[in-house]
N, C-alpha and C. Protein backbone atom coordinates (compact mmCIF):
# COMPACT_ATOMS: atom_id res chain seq x y z
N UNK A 1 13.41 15.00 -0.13
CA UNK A 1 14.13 14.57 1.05
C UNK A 1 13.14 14.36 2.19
N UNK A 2 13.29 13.37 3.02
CA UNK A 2 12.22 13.07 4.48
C UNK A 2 12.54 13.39 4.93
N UNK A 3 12.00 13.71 6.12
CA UNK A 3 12.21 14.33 7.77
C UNK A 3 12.69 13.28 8.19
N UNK A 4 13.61 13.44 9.05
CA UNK A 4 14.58 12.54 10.08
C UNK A 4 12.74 12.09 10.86
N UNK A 5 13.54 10.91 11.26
CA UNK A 5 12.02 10.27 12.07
C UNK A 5 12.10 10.73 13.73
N UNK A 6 12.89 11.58 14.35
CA UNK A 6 12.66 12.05 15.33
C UNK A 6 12.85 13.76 15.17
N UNK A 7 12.26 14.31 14.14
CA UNK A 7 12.06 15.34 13.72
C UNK A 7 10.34 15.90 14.36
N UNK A 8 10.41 16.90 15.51
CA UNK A 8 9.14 17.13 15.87
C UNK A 8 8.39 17.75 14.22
N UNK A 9 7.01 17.66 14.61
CA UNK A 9 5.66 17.92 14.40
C UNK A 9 6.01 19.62 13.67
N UNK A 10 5.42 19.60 12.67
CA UNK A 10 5.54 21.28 12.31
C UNK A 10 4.21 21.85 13.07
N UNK A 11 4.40 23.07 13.96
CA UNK A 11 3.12 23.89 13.87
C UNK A 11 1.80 24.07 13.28
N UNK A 12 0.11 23.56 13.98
CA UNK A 12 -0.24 23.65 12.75
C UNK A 12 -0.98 24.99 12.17
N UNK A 13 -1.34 25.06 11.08
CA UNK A 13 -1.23 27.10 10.25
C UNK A 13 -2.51 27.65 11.47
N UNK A 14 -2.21 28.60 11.69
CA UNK A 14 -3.10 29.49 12.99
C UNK A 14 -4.57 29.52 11.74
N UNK A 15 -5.83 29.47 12.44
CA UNK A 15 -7.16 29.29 12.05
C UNK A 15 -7.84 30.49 12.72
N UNK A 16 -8.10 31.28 11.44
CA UNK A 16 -8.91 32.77 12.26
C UNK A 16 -10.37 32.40 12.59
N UNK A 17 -10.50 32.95 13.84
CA UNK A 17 -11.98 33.05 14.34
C UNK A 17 -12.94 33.35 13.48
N UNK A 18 -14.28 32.75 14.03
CA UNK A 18 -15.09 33.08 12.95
C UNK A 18 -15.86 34.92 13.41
N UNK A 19 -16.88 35.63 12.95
CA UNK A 19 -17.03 37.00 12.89
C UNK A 19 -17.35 37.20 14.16
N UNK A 20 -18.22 35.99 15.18
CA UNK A 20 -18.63 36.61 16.50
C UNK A 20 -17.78 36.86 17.54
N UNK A 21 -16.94 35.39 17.69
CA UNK A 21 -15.76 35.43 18.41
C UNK A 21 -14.18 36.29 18.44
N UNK A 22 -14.59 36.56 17.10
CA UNK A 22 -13.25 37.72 16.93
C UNK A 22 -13.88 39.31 17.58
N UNK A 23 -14.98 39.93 17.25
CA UNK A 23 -15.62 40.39 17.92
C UNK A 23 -16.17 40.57 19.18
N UNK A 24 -16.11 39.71 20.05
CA UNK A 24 -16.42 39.65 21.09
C UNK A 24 -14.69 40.06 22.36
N UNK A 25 -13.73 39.52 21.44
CA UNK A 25 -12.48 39.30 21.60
C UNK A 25 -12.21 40.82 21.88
N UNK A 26 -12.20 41.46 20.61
CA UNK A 26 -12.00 42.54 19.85
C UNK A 26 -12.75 43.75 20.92
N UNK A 27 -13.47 43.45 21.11
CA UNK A 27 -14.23 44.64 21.99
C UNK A 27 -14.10 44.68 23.13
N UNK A 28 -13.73 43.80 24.00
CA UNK A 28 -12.80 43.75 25.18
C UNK A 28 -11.53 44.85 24.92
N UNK A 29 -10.77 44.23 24.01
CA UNK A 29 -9.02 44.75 23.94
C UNK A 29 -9.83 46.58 23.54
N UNK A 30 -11.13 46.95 22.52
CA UNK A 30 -11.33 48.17 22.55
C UNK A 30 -11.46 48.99 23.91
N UNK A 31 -12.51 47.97 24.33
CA UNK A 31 -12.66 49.13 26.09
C UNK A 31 -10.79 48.94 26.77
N UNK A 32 -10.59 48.16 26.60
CA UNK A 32 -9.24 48.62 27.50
C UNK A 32 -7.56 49.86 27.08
N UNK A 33 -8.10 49.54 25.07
CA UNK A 33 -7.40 50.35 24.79
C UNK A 33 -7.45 51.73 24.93
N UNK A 34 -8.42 52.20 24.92
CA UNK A 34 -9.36 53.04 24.84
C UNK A 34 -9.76 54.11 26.45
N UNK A 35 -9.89 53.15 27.41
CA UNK A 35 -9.27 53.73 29.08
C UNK A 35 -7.77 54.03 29.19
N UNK A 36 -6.74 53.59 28.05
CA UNK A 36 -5.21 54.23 28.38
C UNK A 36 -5.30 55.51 27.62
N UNK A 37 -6.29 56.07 26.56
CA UNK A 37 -6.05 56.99 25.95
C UNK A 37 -5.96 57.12 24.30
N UNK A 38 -5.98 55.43 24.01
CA UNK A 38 -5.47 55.60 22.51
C UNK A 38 -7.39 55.43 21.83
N UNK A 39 -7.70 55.93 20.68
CA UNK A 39 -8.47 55.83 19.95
C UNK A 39 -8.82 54.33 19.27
N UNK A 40 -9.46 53.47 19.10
CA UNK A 40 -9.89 52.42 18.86
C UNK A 40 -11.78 52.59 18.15
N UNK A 41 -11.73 52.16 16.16
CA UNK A 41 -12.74 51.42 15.81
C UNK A 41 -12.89 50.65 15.29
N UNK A 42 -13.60 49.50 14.63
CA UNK A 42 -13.98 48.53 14.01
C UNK A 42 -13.86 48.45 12.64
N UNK A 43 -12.69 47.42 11.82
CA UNK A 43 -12.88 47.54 10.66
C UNK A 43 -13.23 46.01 10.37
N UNK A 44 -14.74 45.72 9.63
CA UNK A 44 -15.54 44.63 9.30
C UNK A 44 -15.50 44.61 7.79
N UNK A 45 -14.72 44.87 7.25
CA UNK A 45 -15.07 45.14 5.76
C UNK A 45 -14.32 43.90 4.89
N UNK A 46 -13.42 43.17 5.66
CA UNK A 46 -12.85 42.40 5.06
C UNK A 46 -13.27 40.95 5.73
N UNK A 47 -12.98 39.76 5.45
CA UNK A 47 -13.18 38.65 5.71
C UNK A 47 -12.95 38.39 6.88
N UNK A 48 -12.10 38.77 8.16
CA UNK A 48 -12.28 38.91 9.62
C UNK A 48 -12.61 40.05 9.81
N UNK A 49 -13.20 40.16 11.45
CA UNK A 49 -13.35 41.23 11.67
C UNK A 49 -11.63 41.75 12.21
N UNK A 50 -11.48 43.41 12.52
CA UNK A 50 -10.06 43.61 13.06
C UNK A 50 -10.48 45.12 14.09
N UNK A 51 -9.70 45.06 14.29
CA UNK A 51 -9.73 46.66 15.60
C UNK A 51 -8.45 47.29 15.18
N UNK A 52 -8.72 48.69 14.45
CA UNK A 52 -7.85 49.52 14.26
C UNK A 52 -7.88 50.30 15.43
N UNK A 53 -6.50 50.42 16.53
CA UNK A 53 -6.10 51.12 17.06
C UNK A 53 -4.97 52.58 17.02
N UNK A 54 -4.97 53.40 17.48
CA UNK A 54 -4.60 54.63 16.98
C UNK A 54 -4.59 55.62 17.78
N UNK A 55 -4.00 57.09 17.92
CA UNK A 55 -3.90 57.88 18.27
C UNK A 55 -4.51 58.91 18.08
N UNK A 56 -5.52 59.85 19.17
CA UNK A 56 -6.36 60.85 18.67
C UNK A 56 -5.51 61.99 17.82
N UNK A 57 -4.41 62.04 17.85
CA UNK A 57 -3.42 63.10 17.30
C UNK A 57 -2.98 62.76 16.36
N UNK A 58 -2.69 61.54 15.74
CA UNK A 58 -2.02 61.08 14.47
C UNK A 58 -3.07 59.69 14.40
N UNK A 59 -4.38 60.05 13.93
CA UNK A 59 -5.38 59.04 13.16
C UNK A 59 -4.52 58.16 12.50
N UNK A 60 -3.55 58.64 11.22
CA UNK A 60 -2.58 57.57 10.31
C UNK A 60 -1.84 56.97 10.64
N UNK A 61 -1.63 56.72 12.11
CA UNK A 61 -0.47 55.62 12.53
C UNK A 61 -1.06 55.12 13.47
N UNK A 62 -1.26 54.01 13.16
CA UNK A 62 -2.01 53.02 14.32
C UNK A 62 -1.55 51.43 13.71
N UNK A 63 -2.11 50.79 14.22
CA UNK A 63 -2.19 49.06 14.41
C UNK A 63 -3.42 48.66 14.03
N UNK A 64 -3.96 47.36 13.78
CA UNK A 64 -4.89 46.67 13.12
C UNK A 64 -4.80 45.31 13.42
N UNK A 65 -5.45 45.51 14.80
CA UNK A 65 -5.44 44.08 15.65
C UNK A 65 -6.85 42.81 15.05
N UNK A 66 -6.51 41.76 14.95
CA UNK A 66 -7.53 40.58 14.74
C UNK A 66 -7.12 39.45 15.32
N UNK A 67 -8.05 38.27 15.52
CA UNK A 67 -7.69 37.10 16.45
C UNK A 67 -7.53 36.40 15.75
N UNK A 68 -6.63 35.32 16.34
CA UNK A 68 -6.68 34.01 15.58
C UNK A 68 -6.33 32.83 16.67
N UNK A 69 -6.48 31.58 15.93
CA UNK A 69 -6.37 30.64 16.78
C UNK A 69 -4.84 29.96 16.75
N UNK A 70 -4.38 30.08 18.09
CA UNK A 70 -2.68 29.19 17.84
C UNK A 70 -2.15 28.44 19.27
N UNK A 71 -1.76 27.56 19.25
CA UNK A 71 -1.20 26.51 20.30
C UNK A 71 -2.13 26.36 21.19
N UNK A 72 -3.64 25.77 20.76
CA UNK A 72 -4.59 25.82 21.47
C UNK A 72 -5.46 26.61 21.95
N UNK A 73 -5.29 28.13 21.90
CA UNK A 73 -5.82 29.16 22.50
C UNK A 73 -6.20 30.39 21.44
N UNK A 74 -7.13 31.27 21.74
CA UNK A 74 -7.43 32.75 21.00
C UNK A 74 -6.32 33.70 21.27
N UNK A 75 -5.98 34.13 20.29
CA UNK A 75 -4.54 35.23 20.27
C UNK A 75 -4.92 36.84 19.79
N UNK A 76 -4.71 37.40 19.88
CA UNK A 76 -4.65 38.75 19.59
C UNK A 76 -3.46 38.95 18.48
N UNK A 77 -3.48 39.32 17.29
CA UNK A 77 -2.39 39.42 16.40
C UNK A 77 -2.40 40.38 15.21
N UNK A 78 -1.34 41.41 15.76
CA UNK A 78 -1.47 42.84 14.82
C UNK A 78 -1.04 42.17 13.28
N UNK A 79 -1.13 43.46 12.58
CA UNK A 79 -1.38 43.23 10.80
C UNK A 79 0.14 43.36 10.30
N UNK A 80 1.27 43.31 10.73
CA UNK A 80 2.11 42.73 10.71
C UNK A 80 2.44 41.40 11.17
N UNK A 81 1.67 40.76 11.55
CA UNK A 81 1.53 39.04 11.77
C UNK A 81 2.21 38.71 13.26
N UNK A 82 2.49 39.58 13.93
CA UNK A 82 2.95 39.59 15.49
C UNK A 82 2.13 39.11 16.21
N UNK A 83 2.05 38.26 17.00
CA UNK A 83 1.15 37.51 18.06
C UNK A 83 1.43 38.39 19.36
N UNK A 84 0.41 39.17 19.65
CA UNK A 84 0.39 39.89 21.10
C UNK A 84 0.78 39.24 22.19
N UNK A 85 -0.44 38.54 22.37
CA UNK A 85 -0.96 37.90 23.39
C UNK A 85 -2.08 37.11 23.79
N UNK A 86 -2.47 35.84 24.29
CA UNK A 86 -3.87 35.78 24.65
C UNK A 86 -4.68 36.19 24.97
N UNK A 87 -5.93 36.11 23.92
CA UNK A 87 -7.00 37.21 24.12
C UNK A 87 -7.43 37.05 25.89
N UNK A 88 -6.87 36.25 26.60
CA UNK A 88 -7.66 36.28 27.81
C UNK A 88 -6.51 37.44 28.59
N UNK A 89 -6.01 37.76 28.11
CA UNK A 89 -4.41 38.79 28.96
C UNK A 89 -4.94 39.88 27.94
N UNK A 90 -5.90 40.37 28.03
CA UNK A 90 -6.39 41.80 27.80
C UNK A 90 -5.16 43.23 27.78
N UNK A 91 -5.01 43.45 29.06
CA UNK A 91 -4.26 44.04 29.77
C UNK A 91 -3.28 44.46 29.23
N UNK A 92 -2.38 43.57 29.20
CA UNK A 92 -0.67 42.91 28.55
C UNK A 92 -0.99 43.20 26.86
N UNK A 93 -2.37 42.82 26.36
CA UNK A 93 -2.07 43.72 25.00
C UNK A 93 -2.54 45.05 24.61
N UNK A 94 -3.10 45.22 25.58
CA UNK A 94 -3.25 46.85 25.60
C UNK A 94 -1.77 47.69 25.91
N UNK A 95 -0.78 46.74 26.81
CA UNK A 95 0.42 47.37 27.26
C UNK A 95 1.34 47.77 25.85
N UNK A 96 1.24 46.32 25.61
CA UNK A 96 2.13 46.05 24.27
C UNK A 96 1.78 46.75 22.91
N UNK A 97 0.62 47.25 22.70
CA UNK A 97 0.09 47.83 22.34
C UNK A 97 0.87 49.12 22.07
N UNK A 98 0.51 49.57 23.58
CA UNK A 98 0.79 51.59 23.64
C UNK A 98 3.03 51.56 23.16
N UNK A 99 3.29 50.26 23.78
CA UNK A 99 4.82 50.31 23.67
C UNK A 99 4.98 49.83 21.93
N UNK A 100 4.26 49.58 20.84
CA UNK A 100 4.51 49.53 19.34
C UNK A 100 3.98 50.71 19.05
N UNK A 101 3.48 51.31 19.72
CA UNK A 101 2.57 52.81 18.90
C UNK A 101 3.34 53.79 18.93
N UNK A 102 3.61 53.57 20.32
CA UNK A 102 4.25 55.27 21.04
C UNK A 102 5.39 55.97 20.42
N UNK A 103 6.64 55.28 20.18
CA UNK A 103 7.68 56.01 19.43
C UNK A 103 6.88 56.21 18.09
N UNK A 104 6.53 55.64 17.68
CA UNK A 104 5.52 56.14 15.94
C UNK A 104 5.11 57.31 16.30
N UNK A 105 4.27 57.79 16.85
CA UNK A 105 3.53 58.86 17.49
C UNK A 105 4.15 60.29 17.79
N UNK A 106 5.29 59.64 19.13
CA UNK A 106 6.33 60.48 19.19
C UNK A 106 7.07 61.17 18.18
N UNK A 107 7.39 60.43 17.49
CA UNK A 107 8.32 60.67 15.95
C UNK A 107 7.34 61.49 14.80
N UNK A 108 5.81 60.89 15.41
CA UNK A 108 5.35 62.10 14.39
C UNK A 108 5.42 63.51 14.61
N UNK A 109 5.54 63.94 15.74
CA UNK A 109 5.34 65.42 16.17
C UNK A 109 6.72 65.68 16.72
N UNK A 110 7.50 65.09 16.57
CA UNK A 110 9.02 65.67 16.84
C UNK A 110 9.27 67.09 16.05
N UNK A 111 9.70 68.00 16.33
CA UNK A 111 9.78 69.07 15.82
C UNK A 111 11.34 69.23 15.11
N UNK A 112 11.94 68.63 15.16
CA UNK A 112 13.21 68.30 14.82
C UNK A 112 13.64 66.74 13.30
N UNK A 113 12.20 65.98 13.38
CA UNK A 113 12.28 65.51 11.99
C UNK A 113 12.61 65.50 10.78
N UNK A 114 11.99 66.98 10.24
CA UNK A 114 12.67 67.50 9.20
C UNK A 114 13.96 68.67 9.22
N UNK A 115 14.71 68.42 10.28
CA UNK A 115 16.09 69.18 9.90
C UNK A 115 17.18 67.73 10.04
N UNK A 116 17.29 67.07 8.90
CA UNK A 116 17.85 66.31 8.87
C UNK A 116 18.89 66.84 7.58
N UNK A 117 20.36 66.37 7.92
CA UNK A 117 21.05 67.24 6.99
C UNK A 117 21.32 66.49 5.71
């Protein structure tokens, strides 16, 4: 079947940075995550680089931020495929950030978790 001829343009597939620029990206969003309190290091082991962010109290629940390229611009985009924000709005993904972490966190040390009936 064809596309109707006034059918916009599909999106085209987001293009990950290459190792310097994701890095360079990446270490910005670390110093800022990192002044709110949350734990932030470098995981290079795979074909991009990424920034695992996290909690000094619960190491196992964190995020796994990497860049990519979309609607013209560098993005910040956790490992659930969520687009933060532009890497140039630092800030705003450090915010967005602490607001996907925090109930995780919370919920780990709830003392009331396991009395579930």
């Amino acid at each position: 079947m064809l596309n109707p001829p006034d059918a916009p343009p599909a999106p085209p597939l987001p293009t990950y940075s290459g190792p310097w620029r994701g890095r360079w990206h990446l270490t910005r969003l670390a110093f800022s995550v990192r002044r709110t309190g949350w734990a932030a290091e470098f995981r290079t082991g795979g074909h991009r680089p990424m920034l695992r962010v996290y909690s000094w109290d619960a190491p196992a629940i964190g995020e796994s931020i990497s860049v990519t390229l979309g609607n013209g611009e560098w993005w910040y985009q956790s490992s659930t495929g969520l687009w933060l924000t532009p890497c140039k709005r630092v800030t705003l993904a450090t915010y967005k950030l602490s607001i996907l972490l925090t109930p995780w966190v919370s919920a780990a040390f709830d003392p009331l978790r396991d009395d579930q009936p």
